[in-house]
Protein backbone atom coordinates (compact mmCIF):
# COMPACT_ATOMS: atom_id res chain seq x y z
CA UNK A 1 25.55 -28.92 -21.10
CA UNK A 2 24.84 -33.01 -21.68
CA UNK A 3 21.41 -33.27 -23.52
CA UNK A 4 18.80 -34.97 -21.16
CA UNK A 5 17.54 -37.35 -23.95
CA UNK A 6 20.75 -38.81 -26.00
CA UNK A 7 23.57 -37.66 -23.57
CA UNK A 8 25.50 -35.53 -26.60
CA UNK A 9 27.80 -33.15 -25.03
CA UNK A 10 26.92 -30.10 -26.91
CA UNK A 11 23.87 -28.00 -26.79
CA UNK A 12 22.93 -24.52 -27.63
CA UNK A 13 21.33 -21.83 -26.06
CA UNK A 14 18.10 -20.06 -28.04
CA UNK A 15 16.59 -18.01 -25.56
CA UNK A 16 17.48 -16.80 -21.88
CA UNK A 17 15.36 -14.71 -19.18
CA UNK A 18 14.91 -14.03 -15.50
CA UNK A 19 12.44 -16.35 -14.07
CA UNK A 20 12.91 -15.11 -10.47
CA UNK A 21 15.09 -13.51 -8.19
CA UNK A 22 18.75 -14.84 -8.80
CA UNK A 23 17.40 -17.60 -10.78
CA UNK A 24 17.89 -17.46 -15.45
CA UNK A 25 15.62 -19.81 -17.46
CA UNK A 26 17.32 -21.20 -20.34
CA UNK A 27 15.93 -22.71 -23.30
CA UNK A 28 18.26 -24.92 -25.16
CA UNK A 29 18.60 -27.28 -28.37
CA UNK A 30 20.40 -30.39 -28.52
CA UNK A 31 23.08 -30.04 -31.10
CA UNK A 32 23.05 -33.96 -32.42
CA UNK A 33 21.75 -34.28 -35.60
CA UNK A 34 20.05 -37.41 -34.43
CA UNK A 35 18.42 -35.76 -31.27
CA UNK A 36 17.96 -31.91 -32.11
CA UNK A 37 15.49 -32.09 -29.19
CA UNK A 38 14.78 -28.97 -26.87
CA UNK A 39 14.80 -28.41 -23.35
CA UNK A 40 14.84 -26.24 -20.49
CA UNK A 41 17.30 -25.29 -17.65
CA UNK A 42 17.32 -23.03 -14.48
CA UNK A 43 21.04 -21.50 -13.46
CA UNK A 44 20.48 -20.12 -9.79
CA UNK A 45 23.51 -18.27 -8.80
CA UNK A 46 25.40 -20.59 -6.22
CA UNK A 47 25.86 -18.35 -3.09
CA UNK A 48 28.25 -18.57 -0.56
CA UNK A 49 26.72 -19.07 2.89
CA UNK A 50 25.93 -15.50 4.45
CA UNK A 51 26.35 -15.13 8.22
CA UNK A 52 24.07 -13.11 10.55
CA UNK A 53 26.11 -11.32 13.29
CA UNK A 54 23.93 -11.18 16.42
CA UNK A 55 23.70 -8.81 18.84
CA UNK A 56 25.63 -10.89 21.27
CA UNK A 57 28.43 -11.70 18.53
CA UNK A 58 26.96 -14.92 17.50
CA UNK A 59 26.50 -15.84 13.97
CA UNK A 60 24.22 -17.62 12.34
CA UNK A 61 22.78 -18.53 8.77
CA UNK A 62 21.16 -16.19 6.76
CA UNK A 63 17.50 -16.64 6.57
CA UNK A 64 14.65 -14.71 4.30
CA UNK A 65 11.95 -16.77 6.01
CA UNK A 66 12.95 -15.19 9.31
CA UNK A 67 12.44 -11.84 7.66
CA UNK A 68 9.10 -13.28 6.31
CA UNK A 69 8.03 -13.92 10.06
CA UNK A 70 8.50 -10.78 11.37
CA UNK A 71 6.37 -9.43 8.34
CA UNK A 72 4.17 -11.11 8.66
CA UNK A 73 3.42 -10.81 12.89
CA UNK A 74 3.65 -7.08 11.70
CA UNK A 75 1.26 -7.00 8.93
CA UNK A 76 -1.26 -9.34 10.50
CA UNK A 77 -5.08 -8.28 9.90
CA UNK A 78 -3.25 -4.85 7.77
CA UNK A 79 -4.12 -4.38 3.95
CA UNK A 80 -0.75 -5.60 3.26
CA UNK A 81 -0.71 -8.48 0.73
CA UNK A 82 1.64 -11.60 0.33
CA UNK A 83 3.28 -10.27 -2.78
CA UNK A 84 4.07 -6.75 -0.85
CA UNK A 85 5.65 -8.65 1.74
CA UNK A 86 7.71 -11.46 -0.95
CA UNK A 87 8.67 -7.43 -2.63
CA UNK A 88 10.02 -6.34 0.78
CA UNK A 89 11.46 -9.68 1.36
CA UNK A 90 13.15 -9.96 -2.01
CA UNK A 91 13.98 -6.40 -1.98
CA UNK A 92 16.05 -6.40 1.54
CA UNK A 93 17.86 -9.79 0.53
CA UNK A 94 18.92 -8.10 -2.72
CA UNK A 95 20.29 -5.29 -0.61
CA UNK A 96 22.02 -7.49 1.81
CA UNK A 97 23.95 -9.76 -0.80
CA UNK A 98 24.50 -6.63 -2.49
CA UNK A 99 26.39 -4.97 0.41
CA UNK A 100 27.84 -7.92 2.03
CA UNK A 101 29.79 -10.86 1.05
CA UNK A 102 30.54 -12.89 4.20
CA UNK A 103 29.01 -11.47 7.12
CA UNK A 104 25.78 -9.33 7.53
CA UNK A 105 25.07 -7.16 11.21
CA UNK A 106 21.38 -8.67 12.37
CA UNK A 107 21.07 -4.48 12.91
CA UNK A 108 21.89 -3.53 9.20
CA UNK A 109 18.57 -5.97 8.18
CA UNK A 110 16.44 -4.52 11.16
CA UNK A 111 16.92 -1.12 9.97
CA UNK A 112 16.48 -2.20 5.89
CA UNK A 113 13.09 -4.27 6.67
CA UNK A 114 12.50 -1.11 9.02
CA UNK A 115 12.88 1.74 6.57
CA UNK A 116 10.94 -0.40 3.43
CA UNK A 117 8.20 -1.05 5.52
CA UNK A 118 7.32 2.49 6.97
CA UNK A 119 6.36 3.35 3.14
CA UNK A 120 4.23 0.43 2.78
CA UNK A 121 1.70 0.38 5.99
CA UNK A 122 2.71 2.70 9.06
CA UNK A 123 0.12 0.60 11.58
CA UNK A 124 2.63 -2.47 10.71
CA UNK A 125 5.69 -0.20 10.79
CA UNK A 126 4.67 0.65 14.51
CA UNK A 127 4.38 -3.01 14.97
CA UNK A 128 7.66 -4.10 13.52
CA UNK A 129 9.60 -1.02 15.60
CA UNK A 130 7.75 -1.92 19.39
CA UNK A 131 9.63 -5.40 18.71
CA UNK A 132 12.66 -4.70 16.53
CA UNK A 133 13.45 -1.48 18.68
CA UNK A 134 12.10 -3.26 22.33
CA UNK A 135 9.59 -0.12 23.38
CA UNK A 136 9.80 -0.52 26.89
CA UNK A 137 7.12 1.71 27.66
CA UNK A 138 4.49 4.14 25.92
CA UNK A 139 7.14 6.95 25.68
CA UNK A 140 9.01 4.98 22.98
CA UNK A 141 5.59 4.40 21.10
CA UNK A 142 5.50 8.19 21.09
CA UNK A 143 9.29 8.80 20.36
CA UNK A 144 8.83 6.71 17.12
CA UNK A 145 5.32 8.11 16.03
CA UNK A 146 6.47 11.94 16.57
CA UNK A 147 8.13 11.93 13.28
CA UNK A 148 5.41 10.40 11.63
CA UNK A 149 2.93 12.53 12.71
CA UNK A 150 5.12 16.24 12.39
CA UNK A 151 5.21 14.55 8.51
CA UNK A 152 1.59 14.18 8.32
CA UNK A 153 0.93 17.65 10.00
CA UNK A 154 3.14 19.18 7.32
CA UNK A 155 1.77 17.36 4.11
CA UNK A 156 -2.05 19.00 4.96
């Protein structure tokens, strides 16, 4: 690594961490004798470009904010808070780039956001499934809460 200041090749590292998700935070020490200044630097793991298969075959770009949409339409006016939903968010991509190299099935993140978020508020879990599993009528509503509510019944 060049030093920012004098432009000497060589630098050291003295202390690393995890900033964020995928991303280290270096501190380093120019190795000059003349400079010996410090600085910092952020290594974010260079991905290659994951792909979204649709349901009709098409693929796209992945994309966390569209998972961040559909949170959010789902938790709107719910005690869920932004950092629940950036955990959730964080927490399915991590599973996803985990699992996949190339190519990720659009179904595969439906059911991940699907299962995370029916522990953390079942009001937006309802939500999320009418859309994500197209409830054509109440009978689906019903189909999806039985579960739920044999669970409930059998935790009292």
């Amino acid at each position: 690594m060049m030093c920012p200041f004098c432009r000497h090749g060589e630098t050291k590292v003295i202390d690393s961490r995890a900033s964020q998700q995928f991303v280290i935070r270096r501190r380093r020490e120019c190795l000059s004798t003349d400079c010996s200044r410090r600085f910092t630097t952020y290594e974010k793991i260079e991905e290659s470009p994951l792909k979204v298969i649709k349901k009709d075959g098409n693929r796209i770009p992945f994309d966390r904010e569209k998972i961040r949409s559909g949170l959010e339409k789902a938790c709107y006016k719910r005690p869920v808070s932004e950092s629940q939903i950036e955990t959730l968010i964080c927490d399915v991509e991590g599973d996803i780039y985990e699992s996949f190299e190339r190519e990720v099935p659009s179904r595969y993140i439906g059911e991940k956001v699907f299962s995370l978020l029916r522990e953390v508020d079942q009001v937006a879990f309802v939500r999320f499934a009418s859309v994500y599993r197209e409830f054509k009528d109440v009978n689906d509503f019903v189909e999806e809460l039985e579960p739920m509510l044999k669970n409930e019944f059998h935790q009292k």
